[in-house]
ModelCIF file with pLDDT and N, C-alpha, C, O atoms, coordinates in Angstrom:
data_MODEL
#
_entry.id   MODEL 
#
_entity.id                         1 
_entity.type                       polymer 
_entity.pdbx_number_of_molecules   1 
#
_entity_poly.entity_id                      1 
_entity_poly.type                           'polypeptide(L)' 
_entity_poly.nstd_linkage                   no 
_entity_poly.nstd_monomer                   no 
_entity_poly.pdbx_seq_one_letter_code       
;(UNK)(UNK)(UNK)(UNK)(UNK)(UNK)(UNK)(UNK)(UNK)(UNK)(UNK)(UNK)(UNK)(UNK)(UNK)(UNK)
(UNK)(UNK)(UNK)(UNK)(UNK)(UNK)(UNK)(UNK)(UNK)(UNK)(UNK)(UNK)(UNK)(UNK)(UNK)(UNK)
(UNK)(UNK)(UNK)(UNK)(UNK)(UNK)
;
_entity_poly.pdbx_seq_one_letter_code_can   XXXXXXXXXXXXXXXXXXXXXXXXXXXXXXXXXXXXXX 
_entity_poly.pdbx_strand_id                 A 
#
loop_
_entity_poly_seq.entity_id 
_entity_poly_seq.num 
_entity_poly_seq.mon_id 
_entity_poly_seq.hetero 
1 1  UNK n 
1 2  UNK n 
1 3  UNK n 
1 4  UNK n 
1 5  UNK n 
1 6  UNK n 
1 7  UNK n 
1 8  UNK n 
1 9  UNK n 
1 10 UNK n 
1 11 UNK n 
1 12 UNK n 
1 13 UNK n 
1 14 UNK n 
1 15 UNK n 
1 16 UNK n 
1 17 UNK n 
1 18 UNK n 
1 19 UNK n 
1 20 UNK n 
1 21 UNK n 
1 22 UNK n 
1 23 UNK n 
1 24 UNK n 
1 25 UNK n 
1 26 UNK n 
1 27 UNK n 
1 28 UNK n 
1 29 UNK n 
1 30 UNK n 
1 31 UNK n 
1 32 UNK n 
1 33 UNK n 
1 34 UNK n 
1 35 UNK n 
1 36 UNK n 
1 37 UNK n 
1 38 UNK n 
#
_struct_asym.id          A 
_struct_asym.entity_id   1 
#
loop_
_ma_qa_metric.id 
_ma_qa_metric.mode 
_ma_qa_metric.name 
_ma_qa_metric.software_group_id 
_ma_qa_metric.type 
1 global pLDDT . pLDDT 
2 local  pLDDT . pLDDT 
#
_ma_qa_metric_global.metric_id      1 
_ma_qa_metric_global.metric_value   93.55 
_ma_qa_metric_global.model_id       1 
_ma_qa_metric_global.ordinal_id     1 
#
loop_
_ma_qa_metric_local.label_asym_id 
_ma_qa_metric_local.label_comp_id 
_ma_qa_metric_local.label_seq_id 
_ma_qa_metric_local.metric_id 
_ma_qa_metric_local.metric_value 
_ma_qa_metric_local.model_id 
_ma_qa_metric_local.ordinal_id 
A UNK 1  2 97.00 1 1  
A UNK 2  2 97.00 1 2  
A UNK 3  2 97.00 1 3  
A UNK 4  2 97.00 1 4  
A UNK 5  2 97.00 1 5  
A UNK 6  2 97.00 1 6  
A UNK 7  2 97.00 1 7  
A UNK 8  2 97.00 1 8  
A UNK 9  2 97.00 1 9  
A UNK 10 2 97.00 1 10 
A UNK 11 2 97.00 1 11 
A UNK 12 2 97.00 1 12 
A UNK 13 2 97.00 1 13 
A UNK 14 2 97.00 1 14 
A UNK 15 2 97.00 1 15 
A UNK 16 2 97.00 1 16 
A UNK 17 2 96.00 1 17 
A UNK 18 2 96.00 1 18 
A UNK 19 2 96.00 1 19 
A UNK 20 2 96.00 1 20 
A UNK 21 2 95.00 1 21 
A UNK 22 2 96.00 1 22 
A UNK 23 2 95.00 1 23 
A UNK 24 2 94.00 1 24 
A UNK 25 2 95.00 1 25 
A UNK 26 2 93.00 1 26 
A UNK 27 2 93.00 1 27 
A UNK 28 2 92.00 1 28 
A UNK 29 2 90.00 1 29 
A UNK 30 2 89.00 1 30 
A UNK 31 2 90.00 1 31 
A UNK 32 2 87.00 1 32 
A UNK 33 2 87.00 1 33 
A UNK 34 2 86.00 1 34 
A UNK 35 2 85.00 1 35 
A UNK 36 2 85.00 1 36 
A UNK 37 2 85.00 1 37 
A UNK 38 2 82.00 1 38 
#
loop_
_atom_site.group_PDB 
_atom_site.id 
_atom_site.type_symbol 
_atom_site.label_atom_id 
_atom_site.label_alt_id 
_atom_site.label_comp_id 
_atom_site.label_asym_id 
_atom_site.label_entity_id 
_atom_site.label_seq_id 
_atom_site.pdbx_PDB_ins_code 
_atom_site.Cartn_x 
_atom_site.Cartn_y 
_atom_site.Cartn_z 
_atom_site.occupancy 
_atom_site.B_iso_or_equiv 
_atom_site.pdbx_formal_charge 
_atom_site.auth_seq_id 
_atom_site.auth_comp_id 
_atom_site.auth_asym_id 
_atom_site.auth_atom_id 
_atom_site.pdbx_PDB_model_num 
ATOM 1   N N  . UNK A 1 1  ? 144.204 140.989 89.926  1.00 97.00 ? 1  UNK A N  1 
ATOM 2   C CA . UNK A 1 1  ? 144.459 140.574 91.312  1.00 97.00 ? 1  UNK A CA 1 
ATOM 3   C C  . UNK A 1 1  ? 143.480 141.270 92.263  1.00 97.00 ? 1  UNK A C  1 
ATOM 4   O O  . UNK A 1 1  ? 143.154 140.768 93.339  1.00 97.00 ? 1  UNK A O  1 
ATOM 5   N N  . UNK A 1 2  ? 143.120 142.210 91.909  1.00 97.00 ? 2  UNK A N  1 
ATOM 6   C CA . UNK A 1 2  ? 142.186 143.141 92.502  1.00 97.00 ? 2  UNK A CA 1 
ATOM 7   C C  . UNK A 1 2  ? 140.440 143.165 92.591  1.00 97.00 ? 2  UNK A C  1 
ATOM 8   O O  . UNK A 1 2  ? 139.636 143.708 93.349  1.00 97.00 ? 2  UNK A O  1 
ATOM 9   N N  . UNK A 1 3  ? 140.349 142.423 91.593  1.00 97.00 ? 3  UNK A N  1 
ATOM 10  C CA . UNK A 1 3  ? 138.805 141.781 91.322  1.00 97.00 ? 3  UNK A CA 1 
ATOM 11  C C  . UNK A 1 3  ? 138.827 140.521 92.023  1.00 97.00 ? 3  UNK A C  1 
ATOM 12  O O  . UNK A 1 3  ? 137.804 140.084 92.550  1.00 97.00 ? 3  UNK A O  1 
ATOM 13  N N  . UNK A 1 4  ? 139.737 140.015 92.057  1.00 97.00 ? 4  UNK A N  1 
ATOM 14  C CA . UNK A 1 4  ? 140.033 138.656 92.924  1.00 97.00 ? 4  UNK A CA 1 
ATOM 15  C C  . UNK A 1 4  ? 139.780 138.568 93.904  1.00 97.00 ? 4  UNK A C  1 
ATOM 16  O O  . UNK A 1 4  ? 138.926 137.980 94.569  1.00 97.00 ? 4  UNK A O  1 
ATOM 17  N N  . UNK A 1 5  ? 140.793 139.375 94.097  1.00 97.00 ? 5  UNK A N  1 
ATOM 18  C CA . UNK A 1 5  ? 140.255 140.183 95.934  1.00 97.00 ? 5  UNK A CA 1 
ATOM 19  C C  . UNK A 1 5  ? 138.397 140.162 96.310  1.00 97.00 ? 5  UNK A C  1 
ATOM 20  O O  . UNK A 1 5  ? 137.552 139.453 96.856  1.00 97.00 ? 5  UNK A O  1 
ATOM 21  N N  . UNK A 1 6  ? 138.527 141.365 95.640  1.00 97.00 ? 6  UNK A N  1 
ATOM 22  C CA . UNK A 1 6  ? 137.331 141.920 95.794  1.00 97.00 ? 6  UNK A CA 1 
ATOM 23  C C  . UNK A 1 6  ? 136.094 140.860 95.978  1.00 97.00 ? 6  UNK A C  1 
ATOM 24  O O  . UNK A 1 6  ? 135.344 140.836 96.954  1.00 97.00 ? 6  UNK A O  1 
ATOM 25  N N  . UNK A 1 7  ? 136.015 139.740 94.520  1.00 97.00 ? 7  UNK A N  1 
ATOM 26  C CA . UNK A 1 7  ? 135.033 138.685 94.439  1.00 97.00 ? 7  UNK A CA 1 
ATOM 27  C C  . UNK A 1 7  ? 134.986 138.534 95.234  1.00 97.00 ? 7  UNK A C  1 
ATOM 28  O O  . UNK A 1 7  ? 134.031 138.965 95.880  1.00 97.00 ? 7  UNK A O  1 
ATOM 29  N N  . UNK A 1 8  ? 136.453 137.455 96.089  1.00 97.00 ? 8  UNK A N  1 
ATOM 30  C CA . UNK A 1 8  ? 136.667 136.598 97.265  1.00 97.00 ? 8  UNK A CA 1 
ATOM 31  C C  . UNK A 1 8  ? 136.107 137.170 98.836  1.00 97.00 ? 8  UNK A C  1 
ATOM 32  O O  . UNK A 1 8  ? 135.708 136.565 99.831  1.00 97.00 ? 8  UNK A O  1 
ATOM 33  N N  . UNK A 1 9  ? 136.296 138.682 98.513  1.00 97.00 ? 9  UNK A N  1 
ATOM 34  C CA . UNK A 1 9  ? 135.950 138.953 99.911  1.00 97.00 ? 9  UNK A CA 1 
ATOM 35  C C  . UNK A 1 9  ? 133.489 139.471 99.395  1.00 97.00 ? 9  UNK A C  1 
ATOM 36  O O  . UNK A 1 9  ? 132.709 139.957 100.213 1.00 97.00 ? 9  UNK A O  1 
ATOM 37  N N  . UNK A 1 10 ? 133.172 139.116 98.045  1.00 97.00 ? 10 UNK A N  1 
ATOM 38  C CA . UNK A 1 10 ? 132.126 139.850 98.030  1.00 97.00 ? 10 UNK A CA 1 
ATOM 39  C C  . UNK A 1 10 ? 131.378 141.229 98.044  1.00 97.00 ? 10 UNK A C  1 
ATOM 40  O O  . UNK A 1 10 ? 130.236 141.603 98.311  1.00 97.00 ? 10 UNK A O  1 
ATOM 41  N N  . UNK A 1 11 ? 132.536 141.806 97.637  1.00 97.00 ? 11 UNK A N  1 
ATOM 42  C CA . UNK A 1 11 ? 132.030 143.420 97.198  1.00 97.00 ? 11 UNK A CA 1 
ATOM 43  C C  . UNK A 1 11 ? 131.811 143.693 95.841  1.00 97.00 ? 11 UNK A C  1 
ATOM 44  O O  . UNK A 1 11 ? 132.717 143.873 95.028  1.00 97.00 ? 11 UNK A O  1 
ATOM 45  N N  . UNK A 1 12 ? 130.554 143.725 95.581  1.00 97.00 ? 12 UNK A N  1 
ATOM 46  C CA . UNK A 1 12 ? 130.085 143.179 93.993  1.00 97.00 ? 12 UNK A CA 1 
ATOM 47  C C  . UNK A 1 12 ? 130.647 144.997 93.812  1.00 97.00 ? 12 UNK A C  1 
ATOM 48  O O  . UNK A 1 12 ? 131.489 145.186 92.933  1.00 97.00 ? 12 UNK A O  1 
ATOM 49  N N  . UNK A 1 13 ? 130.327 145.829 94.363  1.00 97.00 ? 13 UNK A N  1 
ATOM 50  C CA . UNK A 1 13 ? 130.329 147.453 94.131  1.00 97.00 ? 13 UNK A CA 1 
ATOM 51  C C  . UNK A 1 13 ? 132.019 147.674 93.553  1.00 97.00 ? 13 UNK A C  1 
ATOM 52  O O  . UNK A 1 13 ? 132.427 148.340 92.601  1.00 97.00 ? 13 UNK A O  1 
ATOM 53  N N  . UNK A 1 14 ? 132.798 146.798 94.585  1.00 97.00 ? 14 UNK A N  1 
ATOM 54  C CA . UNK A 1 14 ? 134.089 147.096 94.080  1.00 97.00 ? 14 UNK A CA 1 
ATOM 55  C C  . UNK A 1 14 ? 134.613 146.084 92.944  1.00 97.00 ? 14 UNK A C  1 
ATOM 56  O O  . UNK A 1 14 ? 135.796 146.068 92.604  1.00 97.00 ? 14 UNK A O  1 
ATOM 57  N N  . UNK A 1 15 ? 133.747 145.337 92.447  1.00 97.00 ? 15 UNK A N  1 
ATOM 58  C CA . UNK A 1 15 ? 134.034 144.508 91.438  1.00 97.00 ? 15 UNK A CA 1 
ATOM 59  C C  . UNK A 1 15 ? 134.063 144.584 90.323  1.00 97.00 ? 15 UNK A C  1 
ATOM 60  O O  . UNK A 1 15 ? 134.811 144.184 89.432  1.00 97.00 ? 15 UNK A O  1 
ATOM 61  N N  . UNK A 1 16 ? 132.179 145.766 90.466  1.00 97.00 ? 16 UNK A N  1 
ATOM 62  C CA . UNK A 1 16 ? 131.864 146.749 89.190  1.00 97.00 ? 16 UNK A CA 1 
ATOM 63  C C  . UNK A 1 16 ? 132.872 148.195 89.149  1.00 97.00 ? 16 UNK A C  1 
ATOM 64  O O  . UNK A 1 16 ? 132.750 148.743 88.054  1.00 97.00 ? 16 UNK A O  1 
ATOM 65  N N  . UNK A 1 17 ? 133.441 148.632 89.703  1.00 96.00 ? 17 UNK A N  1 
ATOM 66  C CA . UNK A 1 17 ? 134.385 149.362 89.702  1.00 96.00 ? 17 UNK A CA 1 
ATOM 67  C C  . UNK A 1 17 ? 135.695 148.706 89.212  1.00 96.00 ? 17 UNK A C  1 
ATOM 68  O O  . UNK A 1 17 ? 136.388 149.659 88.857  1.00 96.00 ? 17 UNK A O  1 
ATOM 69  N N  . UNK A 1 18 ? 136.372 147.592 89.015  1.00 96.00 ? 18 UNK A N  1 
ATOM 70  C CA . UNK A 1 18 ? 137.458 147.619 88.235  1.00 96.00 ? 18 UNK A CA 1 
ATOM 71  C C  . UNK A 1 18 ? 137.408 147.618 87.413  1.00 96.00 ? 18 UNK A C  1 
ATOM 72  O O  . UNK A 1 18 ? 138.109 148.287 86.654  1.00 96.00 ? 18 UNK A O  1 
ATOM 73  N N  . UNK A 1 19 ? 135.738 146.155 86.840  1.00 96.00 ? 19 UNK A N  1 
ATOM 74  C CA . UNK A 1 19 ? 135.651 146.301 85.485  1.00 96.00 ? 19 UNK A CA 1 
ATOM 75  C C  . UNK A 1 19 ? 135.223 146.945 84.370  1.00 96.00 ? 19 UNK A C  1 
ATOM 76  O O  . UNK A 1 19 ? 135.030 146.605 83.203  1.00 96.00 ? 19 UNK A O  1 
ATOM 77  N N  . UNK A 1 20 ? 135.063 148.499 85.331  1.00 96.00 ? 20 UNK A N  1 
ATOM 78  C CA . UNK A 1 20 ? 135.268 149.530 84.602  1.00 96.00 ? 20 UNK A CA 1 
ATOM 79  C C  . UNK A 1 20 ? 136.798 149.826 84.630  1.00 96.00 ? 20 UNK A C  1 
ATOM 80  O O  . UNK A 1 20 ? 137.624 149.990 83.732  1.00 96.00 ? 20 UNK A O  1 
ATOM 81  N N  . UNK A 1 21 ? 136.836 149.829 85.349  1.00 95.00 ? 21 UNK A N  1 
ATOM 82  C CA . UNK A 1 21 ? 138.842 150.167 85.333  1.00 95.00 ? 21 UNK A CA 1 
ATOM 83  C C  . UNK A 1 21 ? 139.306 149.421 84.030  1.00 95.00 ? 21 UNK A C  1 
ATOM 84  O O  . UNK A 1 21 ? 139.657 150.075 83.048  1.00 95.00 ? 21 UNK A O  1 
ATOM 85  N N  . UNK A 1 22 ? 139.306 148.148 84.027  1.00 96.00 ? 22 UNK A N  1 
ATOM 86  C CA . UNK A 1 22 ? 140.001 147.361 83.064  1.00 96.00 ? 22 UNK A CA 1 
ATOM 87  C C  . UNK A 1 22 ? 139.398 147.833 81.840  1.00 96.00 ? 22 UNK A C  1 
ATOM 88  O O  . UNK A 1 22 ? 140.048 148.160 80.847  1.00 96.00 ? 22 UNK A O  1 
ATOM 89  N N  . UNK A 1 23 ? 137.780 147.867 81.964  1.00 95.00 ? 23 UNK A N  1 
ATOM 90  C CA . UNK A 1 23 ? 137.304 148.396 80.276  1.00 95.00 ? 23 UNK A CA 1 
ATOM 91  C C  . UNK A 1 23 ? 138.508 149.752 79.779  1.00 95.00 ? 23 UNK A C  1 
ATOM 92  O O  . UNK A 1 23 ? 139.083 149.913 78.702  1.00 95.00 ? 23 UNK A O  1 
ATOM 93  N N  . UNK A 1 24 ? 138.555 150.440 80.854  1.00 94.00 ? 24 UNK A N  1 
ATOM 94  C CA . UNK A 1 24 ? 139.425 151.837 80.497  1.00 94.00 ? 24 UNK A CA 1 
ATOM 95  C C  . UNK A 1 24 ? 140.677 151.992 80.022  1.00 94.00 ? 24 UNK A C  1 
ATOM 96  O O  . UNK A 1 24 ? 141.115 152.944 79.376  1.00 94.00 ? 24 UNK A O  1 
ATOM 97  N N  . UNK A 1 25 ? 141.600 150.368 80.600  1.00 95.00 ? 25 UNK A N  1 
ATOM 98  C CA . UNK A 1 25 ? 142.631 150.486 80.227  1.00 95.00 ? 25 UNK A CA 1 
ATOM 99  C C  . UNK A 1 25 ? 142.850 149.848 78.961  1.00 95.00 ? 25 UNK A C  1 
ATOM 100 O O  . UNK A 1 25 ? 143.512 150.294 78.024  1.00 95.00 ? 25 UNK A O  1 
ATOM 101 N N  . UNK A 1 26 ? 142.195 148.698 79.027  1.00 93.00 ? 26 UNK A N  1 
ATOM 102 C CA . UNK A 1 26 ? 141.679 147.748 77.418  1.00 93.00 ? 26 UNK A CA 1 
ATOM 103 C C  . UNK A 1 26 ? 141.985 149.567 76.109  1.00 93.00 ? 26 UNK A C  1 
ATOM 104 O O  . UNK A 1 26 ? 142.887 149.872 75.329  1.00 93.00 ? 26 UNK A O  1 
ATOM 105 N N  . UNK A 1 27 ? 140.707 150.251 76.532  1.00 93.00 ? 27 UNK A N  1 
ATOM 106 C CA . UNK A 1 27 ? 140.805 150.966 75.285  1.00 93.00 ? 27 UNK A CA 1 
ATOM 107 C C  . UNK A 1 27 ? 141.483 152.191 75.547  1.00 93.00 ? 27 UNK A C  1 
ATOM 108 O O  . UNK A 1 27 ? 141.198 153.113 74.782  1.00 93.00 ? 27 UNK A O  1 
ATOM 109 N N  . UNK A 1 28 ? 142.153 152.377 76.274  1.00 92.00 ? 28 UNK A N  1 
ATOM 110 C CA . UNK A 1 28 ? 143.514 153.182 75.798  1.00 92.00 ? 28 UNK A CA 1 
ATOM 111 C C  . UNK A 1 28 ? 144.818 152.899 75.574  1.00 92.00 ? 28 UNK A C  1 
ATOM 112 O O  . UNK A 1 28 ? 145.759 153.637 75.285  1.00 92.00 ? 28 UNK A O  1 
ATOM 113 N N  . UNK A 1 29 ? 144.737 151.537 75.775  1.00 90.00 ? 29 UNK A N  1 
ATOM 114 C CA . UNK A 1 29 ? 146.060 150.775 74.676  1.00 90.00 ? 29 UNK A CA 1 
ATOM 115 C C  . UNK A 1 29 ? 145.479 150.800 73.643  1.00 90.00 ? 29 UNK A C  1 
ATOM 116 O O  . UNK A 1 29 ? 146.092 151.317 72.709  1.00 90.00 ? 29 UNK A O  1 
ATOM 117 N N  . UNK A 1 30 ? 144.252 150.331 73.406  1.00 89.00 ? 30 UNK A N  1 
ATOM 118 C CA . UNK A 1 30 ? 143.885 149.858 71.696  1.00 89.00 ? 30 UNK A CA 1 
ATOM 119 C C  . UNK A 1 30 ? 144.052 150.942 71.197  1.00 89.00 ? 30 UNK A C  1 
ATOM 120 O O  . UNK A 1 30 ? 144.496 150.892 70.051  1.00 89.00 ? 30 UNK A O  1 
ATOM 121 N N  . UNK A 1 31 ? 143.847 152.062 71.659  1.00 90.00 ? 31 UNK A N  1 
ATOM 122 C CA . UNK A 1 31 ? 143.971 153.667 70.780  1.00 90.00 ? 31 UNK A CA 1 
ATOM 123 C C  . UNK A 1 31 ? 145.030 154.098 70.891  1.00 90.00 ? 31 UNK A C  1 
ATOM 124 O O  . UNK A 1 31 ? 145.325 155.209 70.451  1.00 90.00 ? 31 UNK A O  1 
ATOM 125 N N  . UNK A 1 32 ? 145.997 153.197 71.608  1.00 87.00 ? 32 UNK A N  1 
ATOM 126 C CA . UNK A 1 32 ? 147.684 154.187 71.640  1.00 87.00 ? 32 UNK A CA 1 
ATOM 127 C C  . UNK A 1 32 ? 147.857 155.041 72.312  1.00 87.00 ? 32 UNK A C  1 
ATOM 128 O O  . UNK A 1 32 ? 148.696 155.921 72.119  1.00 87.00 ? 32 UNK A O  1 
ATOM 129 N N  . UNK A 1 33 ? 146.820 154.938 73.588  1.00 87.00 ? 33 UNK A N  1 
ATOM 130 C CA . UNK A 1 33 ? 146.996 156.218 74.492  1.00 87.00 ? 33 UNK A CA 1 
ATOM 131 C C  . UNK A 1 33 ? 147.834 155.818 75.733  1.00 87.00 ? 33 UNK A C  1 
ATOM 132 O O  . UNK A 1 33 ? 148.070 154.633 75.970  1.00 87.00 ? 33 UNK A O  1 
ATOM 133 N N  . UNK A 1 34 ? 148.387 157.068 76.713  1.00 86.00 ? 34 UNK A N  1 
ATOM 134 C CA . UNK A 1 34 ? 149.221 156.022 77.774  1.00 86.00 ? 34 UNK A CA 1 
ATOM 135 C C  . UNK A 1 34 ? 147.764 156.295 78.771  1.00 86.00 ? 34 UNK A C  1 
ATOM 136 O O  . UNK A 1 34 ? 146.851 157.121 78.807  1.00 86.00 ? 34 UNK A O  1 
ATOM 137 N N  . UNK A 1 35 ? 148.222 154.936 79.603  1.00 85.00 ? 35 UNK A N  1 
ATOM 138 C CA . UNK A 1 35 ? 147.254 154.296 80.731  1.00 85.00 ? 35 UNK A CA 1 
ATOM 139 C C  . UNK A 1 35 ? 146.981 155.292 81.322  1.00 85.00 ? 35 UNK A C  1 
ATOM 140 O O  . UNK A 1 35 ? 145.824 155.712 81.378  1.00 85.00 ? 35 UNK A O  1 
ATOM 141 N N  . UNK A 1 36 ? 147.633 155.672 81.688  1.00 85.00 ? 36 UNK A N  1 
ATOM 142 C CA . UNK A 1 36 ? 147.737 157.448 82.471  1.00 85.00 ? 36 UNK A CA 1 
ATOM 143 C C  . UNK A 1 36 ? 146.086 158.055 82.334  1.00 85.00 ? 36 UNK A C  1 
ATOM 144 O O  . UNK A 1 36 ? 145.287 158.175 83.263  1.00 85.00 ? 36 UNK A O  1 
ATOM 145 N N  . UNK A 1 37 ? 145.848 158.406 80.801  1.00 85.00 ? 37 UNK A N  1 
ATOM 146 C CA . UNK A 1 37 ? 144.525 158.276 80.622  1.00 85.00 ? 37 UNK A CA 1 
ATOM 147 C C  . UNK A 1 37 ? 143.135 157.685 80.691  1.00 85.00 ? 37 UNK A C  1 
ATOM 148 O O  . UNK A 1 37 ? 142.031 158.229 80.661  1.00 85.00 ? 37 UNK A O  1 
ATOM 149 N N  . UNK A 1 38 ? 143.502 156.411 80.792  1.00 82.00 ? 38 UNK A N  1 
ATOM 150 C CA . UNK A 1 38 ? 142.369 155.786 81.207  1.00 82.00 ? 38 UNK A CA 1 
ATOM 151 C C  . UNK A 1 38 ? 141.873 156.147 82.607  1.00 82.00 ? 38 UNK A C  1 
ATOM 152 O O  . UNK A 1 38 ? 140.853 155.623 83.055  1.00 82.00 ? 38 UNK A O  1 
#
């Protein structure tokens, strides 16, 4: 919802910032870690 945002309003900076976020949370479920960590 937040990249959505972001696209819609054109902040490529905050766009590349979630989808680091999301890469982070992607692999600390896959490893069984809590989100907390990512």
């Amino acid at each position: 919802r937040e990249r959505t945002k972001a696209m819609k309003d054109g902040d490529k900076a905050e766009v590349q910032a979630i989808e680091l976020d999301r890469q982070k949370v992607y692999k600390a479920f896959n490893e069984g870690k809590p989100l907390e960590e990512a």
